[in-house]
C-alpha atoms as a PDB file:
ATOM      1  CA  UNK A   1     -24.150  13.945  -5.843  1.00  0.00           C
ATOM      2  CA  UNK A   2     -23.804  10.321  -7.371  1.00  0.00           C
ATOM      3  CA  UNK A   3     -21.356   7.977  -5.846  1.00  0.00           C
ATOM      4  CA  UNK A   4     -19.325   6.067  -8.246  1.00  0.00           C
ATOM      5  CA  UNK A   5     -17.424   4.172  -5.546  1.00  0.00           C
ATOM      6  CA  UNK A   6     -17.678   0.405  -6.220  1.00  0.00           C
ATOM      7  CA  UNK A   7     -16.329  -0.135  -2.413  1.00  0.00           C
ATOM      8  CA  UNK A   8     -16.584   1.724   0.768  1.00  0.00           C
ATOM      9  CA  UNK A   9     -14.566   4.407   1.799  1.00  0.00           C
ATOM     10  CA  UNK A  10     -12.579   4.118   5.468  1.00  0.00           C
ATOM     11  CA  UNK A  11     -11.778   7.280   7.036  1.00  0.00           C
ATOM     12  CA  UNK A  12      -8.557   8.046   8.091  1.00  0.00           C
ATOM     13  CA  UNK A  13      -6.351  10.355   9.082  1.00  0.00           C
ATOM     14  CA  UNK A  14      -2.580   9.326   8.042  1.00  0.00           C
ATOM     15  CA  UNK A  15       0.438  10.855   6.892  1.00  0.00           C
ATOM     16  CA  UNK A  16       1.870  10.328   3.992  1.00  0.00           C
ATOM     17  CA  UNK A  17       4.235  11.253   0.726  1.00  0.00           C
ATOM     18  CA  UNK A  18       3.815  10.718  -2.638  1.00  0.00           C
ATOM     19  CA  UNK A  19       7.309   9.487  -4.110  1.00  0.00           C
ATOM     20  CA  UNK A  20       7.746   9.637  -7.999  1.00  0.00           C
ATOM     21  CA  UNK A  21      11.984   9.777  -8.056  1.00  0.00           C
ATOM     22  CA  UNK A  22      12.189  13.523  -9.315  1.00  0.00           C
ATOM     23  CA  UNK A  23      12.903  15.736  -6.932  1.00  0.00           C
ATOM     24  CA  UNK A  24      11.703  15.860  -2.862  1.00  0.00           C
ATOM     25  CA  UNK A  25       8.634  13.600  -1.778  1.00  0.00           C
ATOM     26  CA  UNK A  26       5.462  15.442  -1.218  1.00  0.00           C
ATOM     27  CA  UNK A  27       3.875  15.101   1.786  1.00  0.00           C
ATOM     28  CA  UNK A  28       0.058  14.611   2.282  1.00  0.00           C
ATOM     29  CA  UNK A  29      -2.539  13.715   4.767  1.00  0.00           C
ATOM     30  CA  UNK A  30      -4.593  10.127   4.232  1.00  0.00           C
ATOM     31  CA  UNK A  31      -7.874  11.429   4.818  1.00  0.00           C
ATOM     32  CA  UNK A  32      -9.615   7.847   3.780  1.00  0.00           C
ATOM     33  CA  UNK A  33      -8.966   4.691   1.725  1.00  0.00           C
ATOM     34  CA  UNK A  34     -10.839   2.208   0.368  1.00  0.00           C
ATOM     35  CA  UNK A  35     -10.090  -0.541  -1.663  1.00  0.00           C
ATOM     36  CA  UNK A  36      -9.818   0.743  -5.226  1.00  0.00           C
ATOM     37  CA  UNK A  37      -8.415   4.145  -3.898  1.00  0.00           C
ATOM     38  CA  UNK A  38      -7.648   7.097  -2.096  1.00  0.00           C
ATOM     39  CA  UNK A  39      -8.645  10.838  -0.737  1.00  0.00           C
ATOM     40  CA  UNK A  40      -5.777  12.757  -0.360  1.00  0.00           C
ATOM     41  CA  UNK A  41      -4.875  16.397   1.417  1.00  0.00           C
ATOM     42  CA  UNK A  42      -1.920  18.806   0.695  1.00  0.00           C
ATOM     43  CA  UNK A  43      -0.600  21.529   2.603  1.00  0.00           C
ATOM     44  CA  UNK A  44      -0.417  23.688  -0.610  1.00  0.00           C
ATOM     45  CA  UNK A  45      -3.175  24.155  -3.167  1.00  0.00           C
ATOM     46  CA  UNK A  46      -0.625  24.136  -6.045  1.00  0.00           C
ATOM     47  CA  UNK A  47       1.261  21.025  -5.410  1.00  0.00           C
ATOM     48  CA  UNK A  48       1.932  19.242  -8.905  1.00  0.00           C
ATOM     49  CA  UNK A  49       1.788  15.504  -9.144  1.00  0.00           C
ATOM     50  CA  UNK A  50       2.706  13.503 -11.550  1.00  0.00           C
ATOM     51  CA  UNK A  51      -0.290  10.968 -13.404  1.00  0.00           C
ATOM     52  CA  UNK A  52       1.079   7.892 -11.818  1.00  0.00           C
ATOM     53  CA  UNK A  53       3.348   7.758  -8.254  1.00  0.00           C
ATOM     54  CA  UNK A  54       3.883   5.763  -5.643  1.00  0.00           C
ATOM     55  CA  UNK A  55       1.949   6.668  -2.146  1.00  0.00           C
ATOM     56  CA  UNK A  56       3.634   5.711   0.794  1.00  0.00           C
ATOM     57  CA  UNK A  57       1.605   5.962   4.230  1.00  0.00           C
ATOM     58  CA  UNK A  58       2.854   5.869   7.465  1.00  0.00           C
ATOM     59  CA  UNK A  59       3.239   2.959   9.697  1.00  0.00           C
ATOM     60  CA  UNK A  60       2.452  -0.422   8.746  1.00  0.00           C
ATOM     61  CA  UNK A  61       1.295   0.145   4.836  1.00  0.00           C
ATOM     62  CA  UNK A  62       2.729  -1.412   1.867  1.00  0.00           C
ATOM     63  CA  UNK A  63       3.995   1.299  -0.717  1.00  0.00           C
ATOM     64  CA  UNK A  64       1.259   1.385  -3.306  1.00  0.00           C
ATOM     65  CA  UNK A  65       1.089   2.512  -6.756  1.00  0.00           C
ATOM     66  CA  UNK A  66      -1.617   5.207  -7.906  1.00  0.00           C
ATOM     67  CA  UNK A  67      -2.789   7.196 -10.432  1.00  0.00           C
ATOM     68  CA  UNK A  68      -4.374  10.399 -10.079  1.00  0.00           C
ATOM     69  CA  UNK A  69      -8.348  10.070 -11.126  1.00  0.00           C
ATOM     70  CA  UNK A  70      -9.795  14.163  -9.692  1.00  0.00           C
ATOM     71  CA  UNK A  71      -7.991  17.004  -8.326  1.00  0.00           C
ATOM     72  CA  UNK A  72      -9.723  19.954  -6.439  1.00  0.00           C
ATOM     73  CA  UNK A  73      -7.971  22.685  -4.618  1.00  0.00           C
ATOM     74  CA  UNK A  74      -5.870  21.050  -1.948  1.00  0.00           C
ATOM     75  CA  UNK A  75      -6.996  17.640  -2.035  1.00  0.00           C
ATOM     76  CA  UNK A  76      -6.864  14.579  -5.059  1.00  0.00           C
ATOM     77  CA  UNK A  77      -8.496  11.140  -5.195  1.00  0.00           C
ATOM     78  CA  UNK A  78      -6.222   8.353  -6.316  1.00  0.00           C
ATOM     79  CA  UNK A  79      -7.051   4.643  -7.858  1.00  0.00           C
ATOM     80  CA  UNK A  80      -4.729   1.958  -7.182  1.00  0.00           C
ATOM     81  CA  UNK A  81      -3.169   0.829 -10.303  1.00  0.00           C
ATOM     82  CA  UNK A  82      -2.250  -2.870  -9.508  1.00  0.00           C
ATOM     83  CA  UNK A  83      -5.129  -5.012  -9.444  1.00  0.00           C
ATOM     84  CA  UNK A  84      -5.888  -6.469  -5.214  1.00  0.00           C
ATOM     85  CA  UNK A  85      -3.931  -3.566  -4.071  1.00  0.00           C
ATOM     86  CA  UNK A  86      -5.434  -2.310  -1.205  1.00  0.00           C
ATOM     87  CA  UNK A  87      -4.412   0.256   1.685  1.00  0.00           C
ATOM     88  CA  UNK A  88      -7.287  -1.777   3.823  1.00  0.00           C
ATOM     89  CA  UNK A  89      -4.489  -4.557   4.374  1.00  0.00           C
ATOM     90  CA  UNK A  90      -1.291  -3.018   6.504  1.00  0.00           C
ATOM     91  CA  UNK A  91       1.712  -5.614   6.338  1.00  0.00           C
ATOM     92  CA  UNK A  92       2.366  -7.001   9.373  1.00  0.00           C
ATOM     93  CA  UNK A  93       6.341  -7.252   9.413  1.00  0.00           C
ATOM     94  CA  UNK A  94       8.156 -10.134  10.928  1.00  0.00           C
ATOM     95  CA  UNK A  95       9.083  -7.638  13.895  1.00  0.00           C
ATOM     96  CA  UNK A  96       5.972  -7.003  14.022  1.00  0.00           C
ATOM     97  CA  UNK A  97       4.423 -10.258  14.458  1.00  0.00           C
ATOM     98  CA  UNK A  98       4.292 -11.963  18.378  1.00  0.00           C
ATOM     99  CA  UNK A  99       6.265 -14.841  19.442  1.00  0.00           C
ATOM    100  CA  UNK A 100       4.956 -18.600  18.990  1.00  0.00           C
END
């Protein structure tokens, strides 16, 4: 099979949801990131998603923006859509962050 990754892929094993505003989130397992996109895993083969949503993963991950490049069965490969978005780079929150 040719890879047509420009960047590695980090595996992972997160939860997340996809979020598009209509209707429930759909939640989905993470299962690796890299920095121009996604693999993700559904609990149901026949989940629809929309062409663009918004991916939010837990713990300390920005909410990012994606659009849906492949779908197979259960799982779906996102791209990023804002350019230097990246799911490599948690944000650290000022709670977060140790005292001086």
């Amino acid at each position: 099979m040719l890879e047509r990754r420009k960047t590695t892929r980090t595996p992972i094993a997160a939860t997340g949801r996809v979020a598009f505003g209509l209707g429930p989130d759909i939640e989905c397992t993470i299962r690796d990131v890299s920095d121009g996109g996604a693999r993700l895993v559904f609990a149901r083969k026949r989940v629809v998603l929309p062409g663009q949503f918004a991916l939010e993963i837990e713990g300390e991950w920005p909410r990012l923006s994606c659009r849906v490049v492949w779908r197979a069965g259960f799982r779906a490969g996102v791209r990023f859509v804002r350019p230097g978005e990246s799911a490599l780079r948690p944000v650290v929150r000022p709670s977060a962050r140790m005292a001086g």
